[in-house]
N, C-alpha and C. Protein backbone atom coordinates (compact mmCIF):
# COMPACT_ATOMS: atom_id res chain seq x y z
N UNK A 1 -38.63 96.02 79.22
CA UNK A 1 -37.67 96.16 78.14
C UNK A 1 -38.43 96.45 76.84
N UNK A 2 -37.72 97.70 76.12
CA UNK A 2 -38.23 97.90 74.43
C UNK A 2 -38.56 97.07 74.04
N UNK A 3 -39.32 96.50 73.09
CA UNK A 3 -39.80 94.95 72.09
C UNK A 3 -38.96 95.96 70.80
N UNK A 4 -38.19 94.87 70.24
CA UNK A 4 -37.25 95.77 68.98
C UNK A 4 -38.39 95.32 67.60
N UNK A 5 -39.25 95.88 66.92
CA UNK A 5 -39.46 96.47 65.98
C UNK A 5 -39.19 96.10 64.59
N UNK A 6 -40.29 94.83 64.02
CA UNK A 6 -39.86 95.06 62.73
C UNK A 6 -40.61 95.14 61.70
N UNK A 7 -40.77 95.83 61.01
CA UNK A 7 -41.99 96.25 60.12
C UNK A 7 -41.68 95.49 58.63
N UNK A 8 -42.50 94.86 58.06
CA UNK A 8 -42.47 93.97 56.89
C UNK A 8 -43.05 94.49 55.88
N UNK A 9 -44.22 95.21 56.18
CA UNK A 9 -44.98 95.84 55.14
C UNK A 9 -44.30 96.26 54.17
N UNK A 10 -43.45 96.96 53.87
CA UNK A 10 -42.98 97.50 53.00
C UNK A 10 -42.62 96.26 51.97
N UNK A 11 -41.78 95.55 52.46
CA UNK A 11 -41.57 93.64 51.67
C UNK A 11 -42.47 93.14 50.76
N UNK A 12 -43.57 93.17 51.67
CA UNK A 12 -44.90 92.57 51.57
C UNK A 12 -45.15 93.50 50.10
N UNK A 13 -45.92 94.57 50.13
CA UNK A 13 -45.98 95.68 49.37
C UNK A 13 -45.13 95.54 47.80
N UNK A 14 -44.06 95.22 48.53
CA UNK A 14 -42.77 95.63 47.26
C UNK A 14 -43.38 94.49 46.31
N UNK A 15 -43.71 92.71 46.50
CA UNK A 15 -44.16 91.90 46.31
C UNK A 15 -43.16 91.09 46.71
N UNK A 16 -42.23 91.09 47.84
CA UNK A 16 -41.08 89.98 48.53
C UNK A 16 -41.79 88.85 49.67
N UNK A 17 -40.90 87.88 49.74
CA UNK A 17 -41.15 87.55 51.10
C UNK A 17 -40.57 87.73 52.24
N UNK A 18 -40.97 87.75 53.25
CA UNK A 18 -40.39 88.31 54.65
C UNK A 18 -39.62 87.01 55.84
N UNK A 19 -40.02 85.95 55.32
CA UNK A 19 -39.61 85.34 56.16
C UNK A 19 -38.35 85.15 56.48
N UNK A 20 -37.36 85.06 55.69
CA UNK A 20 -36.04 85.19 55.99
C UNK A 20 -35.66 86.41 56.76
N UNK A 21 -36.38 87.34 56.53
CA UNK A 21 -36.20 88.77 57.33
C UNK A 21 -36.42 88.26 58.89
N UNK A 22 -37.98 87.59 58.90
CA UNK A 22 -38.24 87.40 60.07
C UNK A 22 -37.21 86.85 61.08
N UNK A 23 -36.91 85.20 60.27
CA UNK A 23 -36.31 84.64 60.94
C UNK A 23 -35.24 85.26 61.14
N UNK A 24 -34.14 85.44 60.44
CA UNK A 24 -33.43 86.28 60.99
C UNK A 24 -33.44 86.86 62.45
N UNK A 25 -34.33 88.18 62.49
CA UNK A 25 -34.70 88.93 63.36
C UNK A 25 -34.76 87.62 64.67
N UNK A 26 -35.67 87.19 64.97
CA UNK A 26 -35.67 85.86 65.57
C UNK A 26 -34.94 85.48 65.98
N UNK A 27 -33.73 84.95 65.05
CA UNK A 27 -32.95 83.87 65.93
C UNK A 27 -31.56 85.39 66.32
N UNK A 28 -31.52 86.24 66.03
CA UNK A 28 -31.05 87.31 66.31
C UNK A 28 -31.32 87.86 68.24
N UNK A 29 -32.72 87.39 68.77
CA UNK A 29 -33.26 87.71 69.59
C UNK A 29 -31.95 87.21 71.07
N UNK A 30 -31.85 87.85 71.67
CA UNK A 30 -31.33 88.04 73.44
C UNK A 30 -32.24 87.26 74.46
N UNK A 31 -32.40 87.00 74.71
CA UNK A 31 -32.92 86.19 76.21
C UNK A 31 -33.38 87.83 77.11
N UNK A 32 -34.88 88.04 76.56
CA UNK A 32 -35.31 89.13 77.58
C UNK A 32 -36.51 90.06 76.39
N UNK A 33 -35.62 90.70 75.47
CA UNK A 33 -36.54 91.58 74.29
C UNK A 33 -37.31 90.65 73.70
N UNK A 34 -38.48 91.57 73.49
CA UNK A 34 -39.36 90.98 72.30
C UNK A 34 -39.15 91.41 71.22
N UNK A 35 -39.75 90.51 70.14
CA UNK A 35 -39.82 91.72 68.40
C UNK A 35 -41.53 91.94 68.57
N UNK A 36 -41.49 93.06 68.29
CA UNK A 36 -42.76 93.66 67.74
C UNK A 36 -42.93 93.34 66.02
N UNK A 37 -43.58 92.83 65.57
CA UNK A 37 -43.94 92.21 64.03
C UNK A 37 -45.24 93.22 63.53
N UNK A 38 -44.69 93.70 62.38
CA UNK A 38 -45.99 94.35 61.71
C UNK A 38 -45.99 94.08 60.63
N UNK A 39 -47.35 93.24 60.21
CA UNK A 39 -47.51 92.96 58.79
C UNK A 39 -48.69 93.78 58.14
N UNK A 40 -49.36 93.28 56.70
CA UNK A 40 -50.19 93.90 56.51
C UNK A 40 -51.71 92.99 56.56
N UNK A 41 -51.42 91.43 57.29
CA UNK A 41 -52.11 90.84 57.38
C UNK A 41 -51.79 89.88 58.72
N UNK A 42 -52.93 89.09 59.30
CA UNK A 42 -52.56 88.32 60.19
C UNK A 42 -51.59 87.04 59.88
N UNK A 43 -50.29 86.52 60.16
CA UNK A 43 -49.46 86.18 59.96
C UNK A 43 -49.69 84.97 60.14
N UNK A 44 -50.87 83.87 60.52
CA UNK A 44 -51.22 82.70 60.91
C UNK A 44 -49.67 81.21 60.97
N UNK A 45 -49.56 81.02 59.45
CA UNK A 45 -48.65 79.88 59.65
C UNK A 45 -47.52 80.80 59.85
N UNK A 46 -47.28 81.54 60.17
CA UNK A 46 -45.80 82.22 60.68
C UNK A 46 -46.00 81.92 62.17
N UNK A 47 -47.45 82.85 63.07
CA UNK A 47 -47.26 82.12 64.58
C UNK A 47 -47.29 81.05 65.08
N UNK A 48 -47.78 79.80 63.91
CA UNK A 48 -47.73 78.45 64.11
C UNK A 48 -46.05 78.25 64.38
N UNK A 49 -45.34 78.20 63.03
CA UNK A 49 -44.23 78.09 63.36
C UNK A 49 -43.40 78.84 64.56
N UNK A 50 -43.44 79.96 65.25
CA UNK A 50 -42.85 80.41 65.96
C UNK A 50 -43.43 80.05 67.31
N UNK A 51 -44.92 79.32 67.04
CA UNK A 51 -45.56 78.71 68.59
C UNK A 51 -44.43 77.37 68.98
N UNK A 52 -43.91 76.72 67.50
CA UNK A 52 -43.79 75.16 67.67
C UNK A 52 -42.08 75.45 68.30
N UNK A 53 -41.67 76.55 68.12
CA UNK A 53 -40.00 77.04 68.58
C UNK A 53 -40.17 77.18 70.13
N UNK A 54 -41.67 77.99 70.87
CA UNK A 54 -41.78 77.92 72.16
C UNK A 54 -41.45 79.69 72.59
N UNK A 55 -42.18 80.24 71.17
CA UNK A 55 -42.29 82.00 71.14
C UNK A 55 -43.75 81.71 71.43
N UNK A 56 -44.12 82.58 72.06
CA UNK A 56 -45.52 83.31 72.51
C UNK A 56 -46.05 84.44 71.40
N UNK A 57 -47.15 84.88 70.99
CA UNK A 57 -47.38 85.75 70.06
C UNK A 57 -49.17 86.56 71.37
N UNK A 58 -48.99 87.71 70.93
CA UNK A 58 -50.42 88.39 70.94
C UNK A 58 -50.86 89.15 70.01
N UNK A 59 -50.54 88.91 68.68
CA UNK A 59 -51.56 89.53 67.41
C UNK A 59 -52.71 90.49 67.82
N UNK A 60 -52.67 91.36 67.15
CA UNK A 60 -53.57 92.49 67.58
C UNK A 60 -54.08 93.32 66.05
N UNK A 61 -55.07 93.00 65.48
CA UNK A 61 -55.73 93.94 64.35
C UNK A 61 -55.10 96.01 64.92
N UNK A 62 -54.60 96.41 63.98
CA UNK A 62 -54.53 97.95 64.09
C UNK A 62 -55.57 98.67 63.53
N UNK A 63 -55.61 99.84 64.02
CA UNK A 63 -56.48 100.72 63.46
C UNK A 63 -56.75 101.33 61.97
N UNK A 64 -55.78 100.99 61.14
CA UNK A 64 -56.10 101.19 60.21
C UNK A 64 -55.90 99.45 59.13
N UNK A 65 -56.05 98.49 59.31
CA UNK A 65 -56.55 97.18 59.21
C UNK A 65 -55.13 95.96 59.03
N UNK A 66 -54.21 96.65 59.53
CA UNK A 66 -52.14 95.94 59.73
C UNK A 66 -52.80 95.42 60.99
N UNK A 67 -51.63 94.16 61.20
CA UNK A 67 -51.42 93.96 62.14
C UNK A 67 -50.56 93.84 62.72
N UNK A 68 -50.46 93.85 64.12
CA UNK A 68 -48.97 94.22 64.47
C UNK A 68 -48.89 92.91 66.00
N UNK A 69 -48.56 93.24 66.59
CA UNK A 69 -48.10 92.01 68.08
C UNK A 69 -47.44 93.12 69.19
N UNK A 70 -47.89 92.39 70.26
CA UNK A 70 -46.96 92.94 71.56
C UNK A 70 -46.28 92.58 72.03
């Protein structure tokens, strides 16, 4: 199944915060899809909190220095 996609950077950038976006997105989630998360940094106390809900994360540095998840 697609992982649905949500890109923050722009938030981030603008000078907002994302977490309400996130969560959102999150508790929005189906029993099956993933979200794909792209920030412009590694998201640390965000995958804490989404470890302690019983979400899985694989953070992955991108090629041009974002990071994104699978």
């Amino acid at each position: 199944m697609k992982p649905i996609e949500l890109d923050v950077r722009p938030i981030l950038r603008a000078g907002g915060e994302p977490l309400g976006t996130i969560m959102a997105a999150v508790g929005d989630l189906a029993p099956g899809p993933s979200l794909r998360l792209l920030a412009s940094f590694r998201p640390n106390p965000l995958l804490q909190v989404l470890a302690r809900q019983g979400f899985a994360s694989d953070p992955r540095q991108l090629e041009n220095g974002d990071w994104g998840s699978r």
